[in-house]
C-alpha atoms as a PDB file:
ATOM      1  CA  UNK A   1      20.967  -9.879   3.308  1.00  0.00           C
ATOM      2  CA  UNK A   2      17.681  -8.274   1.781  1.00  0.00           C
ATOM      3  CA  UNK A   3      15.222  -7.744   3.961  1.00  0.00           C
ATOM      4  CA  UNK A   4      11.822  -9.553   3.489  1.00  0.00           C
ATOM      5  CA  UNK A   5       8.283  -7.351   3.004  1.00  0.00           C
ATOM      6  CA  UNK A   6       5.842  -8.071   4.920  1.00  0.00           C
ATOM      7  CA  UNK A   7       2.289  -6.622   4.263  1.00  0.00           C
ATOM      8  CA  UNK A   8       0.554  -6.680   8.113  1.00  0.00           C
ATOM      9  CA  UNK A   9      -3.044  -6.192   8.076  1.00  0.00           C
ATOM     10  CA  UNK A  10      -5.291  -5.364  11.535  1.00  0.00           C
ATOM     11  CA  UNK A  11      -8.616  -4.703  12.154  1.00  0.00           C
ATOM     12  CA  UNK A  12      -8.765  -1.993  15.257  1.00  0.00           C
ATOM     13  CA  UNK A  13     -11.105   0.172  17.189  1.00  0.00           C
ATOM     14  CA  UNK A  14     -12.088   3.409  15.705  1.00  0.00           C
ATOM     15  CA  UNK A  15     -10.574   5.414  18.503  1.00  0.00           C
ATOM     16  CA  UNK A  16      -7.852   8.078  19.510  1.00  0.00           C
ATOM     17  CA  UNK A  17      -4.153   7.552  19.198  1.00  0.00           C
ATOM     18  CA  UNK A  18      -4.724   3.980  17.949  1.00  0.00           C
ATOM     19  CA  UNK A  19      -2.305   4.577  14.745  1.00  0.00           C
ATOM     20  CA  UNK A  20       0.064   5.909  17.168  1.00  0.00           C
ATOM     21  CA  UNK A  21       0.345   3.646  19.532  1.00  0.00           C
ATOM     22  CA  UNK A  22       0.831   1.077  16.319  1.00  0.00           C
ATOM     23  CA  UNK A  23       2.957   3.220  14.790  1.00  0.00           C
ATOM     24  CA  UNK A  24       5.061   3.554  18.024  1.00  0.00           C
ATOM     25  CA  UNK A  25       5.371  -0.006  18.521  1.00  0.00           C
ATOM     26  CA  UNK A  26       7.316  -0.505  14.869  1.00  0.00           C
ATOM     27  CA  UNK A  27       9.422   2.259  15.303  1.00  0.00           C
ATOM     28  CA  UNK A  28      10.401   1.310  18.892  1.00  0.00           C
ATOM     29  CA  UNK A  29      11.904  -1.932  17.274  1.00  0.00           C
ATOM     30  CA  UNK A  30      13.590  -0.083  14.306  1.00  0.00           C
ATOM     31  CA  UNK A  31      10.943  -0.510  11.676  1.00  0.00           C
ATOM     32  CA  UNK A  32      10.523   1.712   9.146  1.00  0.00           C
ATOM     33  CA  UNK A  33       6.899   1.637   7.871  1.00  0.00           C
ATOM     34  CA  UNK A  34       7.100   2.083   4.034  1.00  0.00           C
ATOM     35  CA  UNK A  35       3.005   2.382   3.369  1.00  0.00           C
ATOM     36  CA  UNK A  36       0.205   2.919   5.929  1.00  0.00           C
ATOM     37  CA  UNK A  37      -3.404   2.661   4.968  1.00  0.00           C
ATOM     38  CA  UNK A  38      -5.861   3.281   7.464  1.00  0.00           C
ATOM     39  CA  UNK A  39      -9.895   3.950   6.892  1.00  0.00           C
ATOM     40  CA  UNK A  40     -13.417   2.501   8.260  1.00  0.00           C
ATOM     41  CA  UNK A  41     -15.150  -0.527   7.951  1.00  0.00           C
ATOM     42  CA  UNK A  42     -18.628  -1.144   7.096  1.00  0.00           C
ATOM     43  CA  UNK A  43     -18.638  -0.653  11.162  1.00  0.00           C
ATOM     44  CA  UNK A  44     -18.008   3.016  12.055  1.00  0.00           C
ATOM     45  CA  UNK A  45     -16.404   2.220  15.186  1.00  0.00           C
ATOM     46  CA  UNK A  46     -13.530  -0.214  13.420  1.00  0.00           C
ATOM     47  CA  UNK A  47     -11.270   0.562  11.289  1.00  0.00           C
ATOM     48  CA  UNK A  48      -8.730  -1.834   8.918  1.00  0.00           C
ATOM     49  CA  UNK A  49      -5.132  -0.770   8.639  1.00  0.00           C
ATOM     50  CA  UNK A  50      -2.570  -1.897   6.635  1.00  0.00           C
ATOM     51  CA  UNK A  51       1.179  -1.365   6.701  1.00  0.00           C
ATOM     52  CA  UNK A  52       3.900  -2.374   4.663  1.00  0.00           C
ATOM     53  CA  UNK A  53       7.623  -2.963   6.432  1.00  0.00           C
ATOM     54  CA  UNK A  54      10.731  -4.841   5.706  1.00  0.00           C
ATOM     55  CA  UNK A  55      12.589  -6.315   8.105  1.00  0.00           C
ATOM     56  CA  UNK A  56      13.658  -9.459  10.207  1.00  0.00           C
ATOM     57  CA  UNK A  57      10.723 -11.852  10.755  1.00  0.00           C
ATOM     58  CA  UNK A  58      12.001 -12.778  13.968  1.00  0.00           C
ATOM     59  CA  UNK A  59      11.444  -9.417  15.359  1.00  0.00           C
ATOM     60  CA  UNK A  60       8.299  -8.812  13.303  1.00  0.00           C
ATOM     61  CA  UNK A  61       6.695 -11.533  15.099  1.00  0.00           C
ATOM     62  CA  UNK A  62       7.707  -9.984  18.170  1.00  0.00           C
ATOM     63  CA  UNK A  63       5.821  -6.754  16.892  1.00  0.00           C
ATOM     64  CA  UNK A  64       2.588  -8.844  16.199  1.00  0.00           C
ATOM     65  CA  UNK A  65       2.739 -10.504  19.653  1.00  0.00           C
ATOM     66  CA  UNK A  66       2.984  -6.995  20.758  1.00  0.00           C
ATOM     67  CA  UNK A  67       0.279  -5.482  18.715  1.00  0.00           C
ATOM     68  CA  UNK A  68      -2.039  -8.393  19.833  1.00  0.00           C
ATOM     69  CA  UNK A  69      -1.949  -7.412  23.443  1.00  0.00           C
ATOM     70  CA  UNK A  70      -2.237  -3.691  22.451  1.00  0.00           C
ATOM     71  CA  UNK A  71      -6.525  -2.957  24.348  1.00  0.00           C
ATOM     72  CA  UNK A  72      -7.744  -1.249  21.220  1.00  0.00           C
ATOM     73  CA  UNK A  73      -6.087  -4.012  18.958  1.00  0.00           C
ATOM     74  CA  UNK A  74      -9.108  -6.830  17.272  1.00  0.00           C
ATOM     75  CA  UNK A  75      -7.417  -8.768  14.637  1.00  0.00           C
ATOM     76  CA  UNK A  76      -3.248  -8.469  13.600  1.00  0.00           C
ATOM     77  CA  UNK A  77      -1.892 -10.763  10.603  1.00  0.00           C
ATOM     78  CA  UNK A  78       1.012 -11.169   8.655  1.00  0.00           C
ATOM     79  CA  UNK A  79      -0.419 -11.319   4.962  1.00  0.00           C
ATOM     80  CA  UNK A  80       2.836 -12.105   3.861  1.00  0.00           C
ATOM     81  CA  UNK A  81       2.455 -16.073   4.341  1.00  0.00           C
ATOM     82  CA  UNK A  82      -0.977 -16.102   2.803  1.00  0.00           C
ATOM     83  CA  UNK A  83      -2.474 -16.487  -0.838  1.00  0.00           C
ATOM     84  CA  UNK A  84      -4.025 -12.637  -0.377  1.00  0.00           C
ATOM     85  CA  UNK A  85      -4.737 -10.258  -2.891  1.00  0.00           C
ATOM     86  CA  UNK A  86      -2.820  -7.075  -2.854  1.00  0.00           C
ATOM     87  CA  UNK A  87      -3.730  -3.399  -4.317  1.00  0.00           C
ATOM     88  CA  UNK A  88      -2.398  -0.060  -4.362  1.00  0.00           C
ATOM     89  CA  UNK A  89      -3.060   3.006  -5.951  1.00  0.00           C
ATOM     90  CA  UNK A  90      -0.523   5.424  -7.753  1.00  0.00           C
ATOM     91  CA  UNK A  91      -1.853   8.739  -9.521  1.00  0.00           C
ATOM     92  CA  UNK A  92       1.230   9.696 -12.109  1.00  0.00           C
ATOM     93  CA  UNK A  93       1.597  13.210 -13.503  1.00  0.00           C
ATOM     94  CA  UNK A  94       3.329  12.835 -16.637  1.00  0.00           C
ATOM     95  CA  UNK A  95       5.101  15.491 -19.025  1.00  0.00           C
ATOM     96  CA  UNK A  96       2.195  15.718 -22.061  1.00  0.00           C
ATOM     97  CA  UNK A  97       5.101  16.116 -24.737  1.00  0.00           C
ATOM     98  CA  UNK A  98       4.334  12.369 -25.853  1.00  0.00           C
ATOM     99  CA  UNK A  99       0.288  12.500 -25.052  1.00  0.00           C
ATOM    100  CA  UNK A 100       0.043   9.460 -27.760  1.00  0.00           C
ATOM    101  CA  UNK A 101       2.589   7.075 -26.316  1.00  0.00           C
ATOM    102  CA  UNK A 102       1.361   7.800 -22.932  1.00  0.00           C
ATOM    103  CA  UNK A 103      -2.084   6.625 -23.644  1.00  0.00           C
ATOM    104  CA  UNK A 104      -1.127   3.710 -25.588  1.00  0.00           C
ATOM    105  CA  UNK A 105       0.781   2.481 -22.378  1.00  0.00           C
ATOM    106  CA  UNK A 106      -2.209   3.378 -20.294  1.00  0.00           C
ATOM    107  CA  UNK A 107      -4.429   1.605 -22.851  1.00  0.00           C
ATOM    108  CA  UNK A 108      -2.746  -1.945 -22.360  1.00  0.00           C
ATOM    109  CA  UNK A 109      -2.101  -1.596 -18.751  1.00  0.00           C
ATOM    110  CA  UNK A 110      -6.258  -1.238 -18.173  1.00  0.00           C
ATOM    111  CA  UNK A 111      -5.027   2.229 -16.328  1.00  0.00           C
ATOM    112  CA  UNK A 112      -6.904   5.573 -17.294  1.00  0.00           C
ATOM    113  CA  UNK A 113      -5.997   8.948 -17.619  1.00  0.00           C
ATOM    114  CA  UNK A 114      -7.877  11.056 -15.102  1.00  0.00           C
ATOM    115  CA  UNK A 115      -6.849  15.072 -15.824  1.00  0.00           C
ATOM    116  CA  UNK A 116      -5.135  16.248 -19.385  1.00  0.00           C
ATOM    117  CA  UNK A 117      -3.781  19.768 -19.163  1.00  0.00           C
ATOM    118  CA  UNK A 118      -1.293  21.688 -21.939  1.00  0.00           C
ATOM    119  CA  UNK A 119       1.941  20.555 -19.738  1.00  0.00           C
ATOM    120  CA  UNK A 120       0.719  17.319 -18.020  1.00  0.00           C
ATOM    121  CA  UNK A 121      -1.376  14.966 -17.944  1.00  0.00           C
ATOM    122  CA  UNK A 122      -2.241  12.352 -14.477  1.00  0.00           C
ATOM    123  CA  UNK A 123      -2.449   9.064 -15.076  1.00  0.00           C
ATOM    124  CA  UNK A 124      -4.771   6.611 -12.551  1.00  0.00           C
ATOM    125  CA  UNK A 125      -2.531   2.673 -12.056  1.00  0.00           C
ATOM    126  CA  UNK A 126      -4.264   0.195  -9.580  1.00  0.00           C
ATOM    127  CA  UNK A 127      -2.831  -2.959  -9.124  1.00  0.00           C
ATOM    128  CA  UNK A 128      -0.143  -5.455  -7.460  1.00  0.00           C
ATOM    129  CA  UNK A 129       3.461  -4.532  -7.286  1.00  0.00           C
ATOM    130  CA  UNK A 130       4.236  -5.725 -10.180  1.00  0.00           C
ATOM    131  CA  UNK A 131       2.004  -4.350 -12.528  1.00  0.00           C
ATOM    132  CA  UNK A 132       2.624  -0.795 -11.225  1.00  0.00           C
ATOM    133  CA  UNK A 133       6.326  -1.492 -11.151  1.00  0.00           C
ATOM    134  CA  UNK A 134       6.209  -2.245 -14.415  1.00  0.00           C
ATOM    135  CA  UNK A 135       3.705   0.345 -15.570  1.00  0.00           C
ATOM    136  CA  UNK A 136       6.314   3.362 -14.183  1.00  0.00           C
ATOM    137  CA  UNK A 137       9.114   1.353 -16.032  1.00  0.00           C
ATOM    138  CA  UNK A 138       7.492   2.083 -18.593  1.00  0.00           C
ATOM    139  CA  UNK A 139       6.413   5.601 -18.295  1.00  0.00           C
ATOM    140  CA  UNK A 140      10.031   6.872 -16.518  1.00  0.00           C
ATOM    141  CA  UNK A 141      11.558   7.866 -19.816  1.00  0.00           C
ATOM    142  CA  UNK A 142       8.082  10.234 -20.752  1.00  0.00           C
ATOM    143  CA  UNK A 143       9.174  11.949 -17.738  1.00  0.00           C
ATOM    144  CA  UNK A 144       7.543  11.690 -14.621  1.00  0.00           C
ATOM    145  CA  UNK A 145       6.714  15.047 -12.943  1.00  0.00           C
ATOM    146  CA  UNK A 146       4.901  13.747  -9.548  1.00  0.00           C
ATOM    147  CA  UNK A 147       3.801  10.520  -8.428  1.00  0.00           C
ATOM    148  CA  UNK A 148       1.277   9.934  -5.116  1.00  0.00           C
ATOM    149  CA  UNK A 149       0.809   6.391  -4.056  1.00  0.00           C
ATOM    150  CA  UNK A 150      -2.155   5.286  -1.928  1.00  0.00           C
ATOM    151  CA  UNK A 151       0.126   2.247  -0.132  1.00  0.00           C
ATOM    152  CA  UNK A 152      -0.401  -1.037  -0.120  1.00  0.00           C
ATOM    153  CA  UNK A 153      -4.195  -2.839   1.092  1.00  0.00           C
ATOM    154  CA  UNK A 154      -4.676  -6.237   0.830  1.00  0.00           C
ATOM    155  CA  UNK A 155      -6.881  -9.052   1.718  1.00  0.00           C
ATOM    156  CA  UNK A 156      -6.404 -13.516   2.199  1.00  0.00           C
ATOM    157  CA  UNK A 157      -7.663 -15.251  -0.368  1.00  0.00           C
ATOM    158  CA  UNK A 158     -11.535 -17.079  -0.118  1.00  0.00           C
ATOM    159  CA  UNK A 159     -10.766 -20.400   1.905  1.00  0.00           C
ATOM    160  CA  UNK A 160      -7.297 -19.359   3.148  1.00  0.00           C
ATOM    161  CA  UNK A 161      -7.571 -20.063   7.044  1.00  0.00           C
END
């Protein structure tokens, strides 16, 4: 049976060993936490974090019941079951051998290239999974050299409650 992803968004306290007590509590349960994205609010002292697992949902909601009661812990959802909007950010160094191809692929996915060198060139993709899935589909056979992803962010939808 596949396992379902689940994109679990929290707002926390800006504080010590707050990741790692979060991170602690998925790997505890046998999670695997495939993207982490962690950075400040408009509030210094709170930060929004966003990880990406797959896994049961019956022991996922055990995790957020767990992650609610955690002191340092403000707001935990599971995206998942919401309209949200969902972003992530992959920088792509590419072999420059087809330089022309490459930027007509970069042209109609409304990516850009950000660095050109005589061997490579890096390539900026933001969007939802499927758009960058099918972006690297795309670029795989130009020979990918290096790929950095940013994980996952995402956020519900105006008027989802």
């Amino acid at each position: 049976m596949k396992k379902k992803e689940h994109l679990i968004s929290m707002t926390v306290e800006n504080k010590f060993g707050v990741l790692a007590r979060v991170a602690g509590l998925f790997s505890a349960r046998g999670f695997n936490i495939d993207s982490l994205s962690v950075a400040e609010t408009e509030d210094t002292g709170v930060s929004h974090m966003n990880i990406t697992v797959k896994g049961d949902e019956k022991i996922l909601e055990q995790i957020i019941k767990q992650l609610n009661k955690l002191i340092d812990i403000i707001k935990v959802q599971d995206l998942t079951s919401y309209d949200c909007l969902e972003r992530e950010l992959i920088l792509v160094r590419l072999s420059a051998v087809n330089r022309a191809n490459i930027m007509k692929i970069v042209e109609i996915f409304g990516s850009q290239v950000v660095d050109v060198g005589q061997k490579s060139v890096v390539i900026e993709l933001i969007g939802d999974s499927h758009k960058i899935e099918m972006t690297l589909k795309l670029l795989r056979p130009f020979g990918i050299k290096e790929i950095i992803r940013t994980g996952k962010v995402g956020i519900r939808k105006e008027g989802e409650k």
